[in-house]
Structures are given as structure tokens and as C-alpha cells.
C-alpha atoms as a PDB file:
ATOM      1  CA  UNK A   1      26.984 -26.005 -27.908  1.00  0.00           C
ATOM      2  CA  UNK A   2      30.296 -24.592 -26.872  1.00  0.00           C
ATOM      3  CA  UNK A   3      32.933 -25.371 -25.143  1.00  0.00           C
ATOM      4  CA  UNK A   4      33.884 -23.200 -22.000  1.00  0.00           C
ATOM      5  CA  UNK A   5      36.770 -24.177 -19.210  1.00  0.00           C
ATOM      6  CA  UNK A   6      36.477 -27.966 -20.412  1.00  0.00           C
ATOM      7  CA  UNK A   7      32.541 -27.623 -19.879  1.00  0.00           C
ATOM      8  CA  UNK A   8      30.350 -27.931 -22.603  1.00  0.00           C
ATOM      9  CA  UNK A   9      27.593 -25.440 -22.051  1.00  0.00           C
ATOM     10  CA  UNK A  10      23.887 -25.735 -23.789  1.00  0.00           C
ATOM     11  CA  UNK A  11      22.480 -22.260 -24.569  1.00  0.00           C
ATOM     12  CA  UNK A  12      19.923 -21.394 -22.966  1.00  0.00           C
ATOM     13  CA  UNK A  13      16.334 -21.420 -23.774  1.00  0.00           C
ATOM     14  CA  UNK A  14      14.387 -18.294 -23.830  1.00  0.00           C
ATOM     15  CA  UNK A  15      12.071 -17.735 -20.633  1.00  0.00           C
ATOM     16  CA  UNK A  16       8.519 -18.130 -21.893  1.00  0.00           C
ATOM     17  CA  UNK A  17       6.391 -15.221 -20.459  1.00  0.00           C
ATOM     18  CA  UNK A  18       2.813 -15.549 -19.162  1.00  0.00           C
ATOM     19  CA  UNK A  19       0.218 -12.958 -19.325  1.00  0.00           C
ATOM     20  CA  UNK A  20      -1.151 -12.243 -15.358  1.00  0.00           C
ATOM     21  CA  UNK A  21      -4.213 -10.350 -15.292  1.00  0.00           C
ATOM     22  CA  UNK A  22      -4.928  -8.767 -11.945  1.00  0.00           C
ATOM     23  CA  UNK A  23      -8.578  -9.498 -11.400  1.00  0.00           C
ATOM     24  CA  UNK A  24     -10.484  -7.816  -8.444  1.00  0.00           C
ATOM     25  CA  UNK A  25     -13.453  -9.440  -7.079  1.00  0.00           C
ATOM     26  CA  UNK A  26     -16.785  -7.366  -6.635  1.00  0.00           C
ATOM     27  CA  UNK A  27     -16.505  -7.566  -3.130  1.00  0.00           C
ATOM     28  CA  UNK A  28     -13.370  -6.126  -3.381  1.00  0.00           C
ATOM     29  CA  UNK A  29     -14.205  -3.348  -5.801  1.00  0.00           C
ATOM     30  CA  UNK A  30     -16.995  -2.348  -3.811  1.00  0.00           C
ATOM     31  CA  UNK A  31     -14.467  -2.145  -0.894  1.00  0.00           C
ATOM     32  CA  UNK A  32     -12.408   0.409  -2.781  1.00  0.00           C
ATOM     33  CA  UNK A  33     -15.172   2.159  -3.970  1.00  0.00           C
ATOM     34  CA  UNK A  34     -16.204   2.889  -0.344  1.00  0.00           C
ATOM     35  CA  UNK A  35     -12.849   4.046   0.638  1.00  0.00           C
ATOM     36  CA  UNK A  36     -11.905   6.096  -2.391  1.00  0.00           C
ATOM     37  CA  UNK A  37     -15.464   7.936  -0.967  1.00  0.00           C
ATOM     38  CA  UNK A  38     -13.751   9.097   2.352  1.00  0.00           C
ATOM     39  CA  UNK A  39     -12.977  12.785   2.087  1.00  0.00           C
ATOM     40  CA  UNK A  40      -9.907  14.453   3.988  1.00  0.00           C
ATOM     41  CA  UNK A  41      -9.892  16.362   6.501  1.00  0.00           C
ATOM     42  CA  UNK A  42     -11.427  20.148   5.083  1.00  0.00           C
ATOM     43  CA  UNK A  43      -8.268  21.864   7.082  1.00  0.00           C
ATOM     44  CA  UNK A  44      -5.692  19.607   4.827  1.00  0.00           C
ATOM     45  CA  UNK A  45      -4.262  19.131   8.209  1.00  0.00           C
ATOM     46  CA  UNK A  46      -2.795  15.690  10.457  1.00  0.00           C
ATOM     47  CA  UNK A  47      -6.021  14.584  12.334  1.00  0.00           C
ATOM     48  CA  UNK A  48      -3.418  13.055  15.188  1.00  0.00           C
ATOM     49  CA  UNK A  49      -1.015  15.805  15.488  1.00  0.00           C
ATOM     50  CA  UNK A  50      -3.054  18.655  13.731  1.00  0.00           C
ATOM     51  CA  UNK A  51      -0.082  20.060  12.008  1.00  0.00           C
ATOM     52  CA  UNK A  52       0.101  20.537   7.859  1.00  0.00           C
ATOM     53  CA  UNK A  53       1.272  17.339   6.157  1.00  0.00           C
ATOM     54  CA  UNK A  54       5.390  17.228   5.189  1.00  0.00           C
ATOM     55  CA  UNK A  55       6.127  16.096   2.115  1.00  0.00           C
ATOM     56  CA  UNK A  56       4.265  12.472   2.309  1.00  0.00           C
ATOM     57  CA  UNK A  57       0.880  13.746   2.229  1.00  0.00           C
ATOM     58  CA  UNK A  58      -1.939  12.584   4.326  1.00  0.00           C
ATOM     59  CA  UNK A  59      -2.730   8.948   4.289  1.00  0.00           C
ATOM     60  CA  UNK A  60      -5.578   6.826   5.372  1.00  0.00           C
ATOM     61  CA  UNK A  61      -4.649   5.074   8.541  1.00  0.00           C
ATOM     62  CA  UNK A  62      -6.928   2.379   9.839  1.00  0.00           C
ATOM     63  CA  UNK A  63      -7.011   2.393  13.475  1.00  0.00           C
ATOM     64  CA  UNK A  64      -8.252  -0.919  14.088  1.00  0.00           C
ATOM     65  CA  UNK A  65      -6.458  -3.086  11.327  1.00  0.00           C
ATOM     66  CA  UNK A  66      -8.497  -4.547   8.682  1.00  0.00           C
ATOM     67  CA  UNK A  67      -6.535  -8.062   9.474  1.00  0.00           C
ATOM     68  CA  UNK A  68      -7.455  -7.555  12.855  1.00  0.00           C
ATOM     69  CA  UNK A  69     -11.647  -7.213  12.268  1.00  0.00           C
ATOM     70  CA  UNK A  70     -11.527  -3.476  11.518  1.00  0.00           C
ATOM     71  CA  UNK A  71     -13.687  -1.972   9.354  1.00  0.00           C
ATOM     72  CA  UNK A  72     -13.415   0.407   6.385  1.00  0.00           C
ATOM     73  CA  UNK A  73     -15.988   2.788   7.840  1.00  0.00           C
ATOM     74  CA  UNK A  74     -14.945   6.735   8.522  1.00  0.00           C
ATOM     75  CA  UNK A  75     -15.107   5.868  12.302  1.00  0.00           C
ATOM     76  CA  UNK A  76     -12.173   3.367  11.886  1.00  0.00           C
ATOM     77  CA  UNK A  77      -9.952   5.537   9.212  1.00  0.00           C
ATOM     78  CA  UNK A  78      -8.219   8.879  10.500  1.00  0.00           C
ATOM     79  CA  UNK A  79      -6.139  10.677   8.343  1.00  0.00           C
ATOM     80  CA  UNK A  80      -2.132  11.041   9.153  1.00  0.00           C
ATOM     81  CA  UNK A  81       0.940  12.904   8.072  1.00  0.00           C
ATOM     82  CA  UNK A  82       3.232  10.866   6.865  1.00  0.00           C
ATOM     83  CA  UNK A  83       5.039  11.158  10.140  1.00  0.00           C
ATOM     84  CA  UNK A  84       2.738  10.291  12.351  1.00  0.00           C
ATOM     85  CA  UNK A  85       1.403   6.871  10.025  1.00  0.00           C
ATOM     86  CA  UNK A  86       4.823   5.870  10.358  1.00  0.00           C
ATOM     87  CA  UNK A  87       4.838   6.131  14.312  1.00  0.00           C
ATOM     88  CA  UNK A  88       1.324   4.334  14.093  1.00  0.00           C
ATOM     89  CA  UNK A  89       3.451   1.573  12.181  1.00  0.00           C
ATOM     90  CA  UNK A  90       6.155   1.669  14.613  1.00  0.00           C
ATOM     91  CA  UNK A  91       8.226   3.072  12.482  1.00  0.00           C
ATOM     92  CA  UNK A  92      10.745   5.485  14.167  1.00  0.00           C
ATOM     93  CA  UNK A  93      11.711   8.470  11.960  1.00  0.00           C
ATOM     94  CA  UNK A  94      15.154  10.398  13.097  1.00  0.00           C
END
């Protein structure tokens, strides 16, 4: 114990730390297996604005949300610059 500005102080304890292990479920697994399977486009190029990729990449874009009943099927994913993912998002790039 010491004494600081007329307040005693206790020191502190240490924090004790917890292992976490991120578990996936199968259903999930299977999920990412299925989307790791979709292929980009054989051009390498934006499938909204056809135009090379900056310096994002392409990502995989759901067009109907997953949260909102989409599905993780090739008809419901197109692949976007990073540009035009954002604008998907709502995201306005200067």
C-alpha cells in the first residue's frame, strides 16, 4: 500500500487472461467452403464497372445481403473493385 495525495492506493491485481477459442460450426464451415469455391472473373476485371481493379482488389459482393435472405450461390455474388463495393455500401469515395 502507498500513500499518494493523502490517498492510500492498493496495487493492483494482475488481469487474469482467458483462453477464447474461435470455434466454427459445420454449417458454417461448409458455408465458407462453398464461397472460397467461387472463382473470379477470368478477365481479373470489375464485373459492375468492367474496369481493372485499383489497389483494393476484387471483392465478393453479395447482391442480395445474406441478413436480408440472400444466398451464397454465384447468382447472388458479383465481383467488385474496391470502388465500386464501396458505392454498393454507400460509401462515397472522393
Amino acid at each position: 500500500m502507498t500513500v499518494l495525495g493523502g490517498k492510500r492506493t492498493e496495487p493492483r491485481k494482475p488481469l487474469r487472461r482467458t483462453k477464447t477459442i474461435n470455434k466454427v460450426s459445420a454449417k458454417q464451415a461448409k458455408k465458407q467452403r462453398e464461397l472460397a469455391q467461387i472463382e473470379p472473373p477470368v478477365d481479373g476485371r470489375c464485373e459492375s464497372c468492367h474496369n481493372p481493379p485499383d489497389w483494393r482488389g476484387l471483392a465478393k459482393h453479395h447482391s442480395r445481403f445474406r441478413s436480408h435472405g440472400g444466398s451464397d450461390d454465384r447468382s447472388n455474388i458479383e465481383w467488385l473493385c474496391g470502388r465500386c463495393h464501396s458505392l454498393r455500401h454507400g460509401i462515397k469515395e472522393t
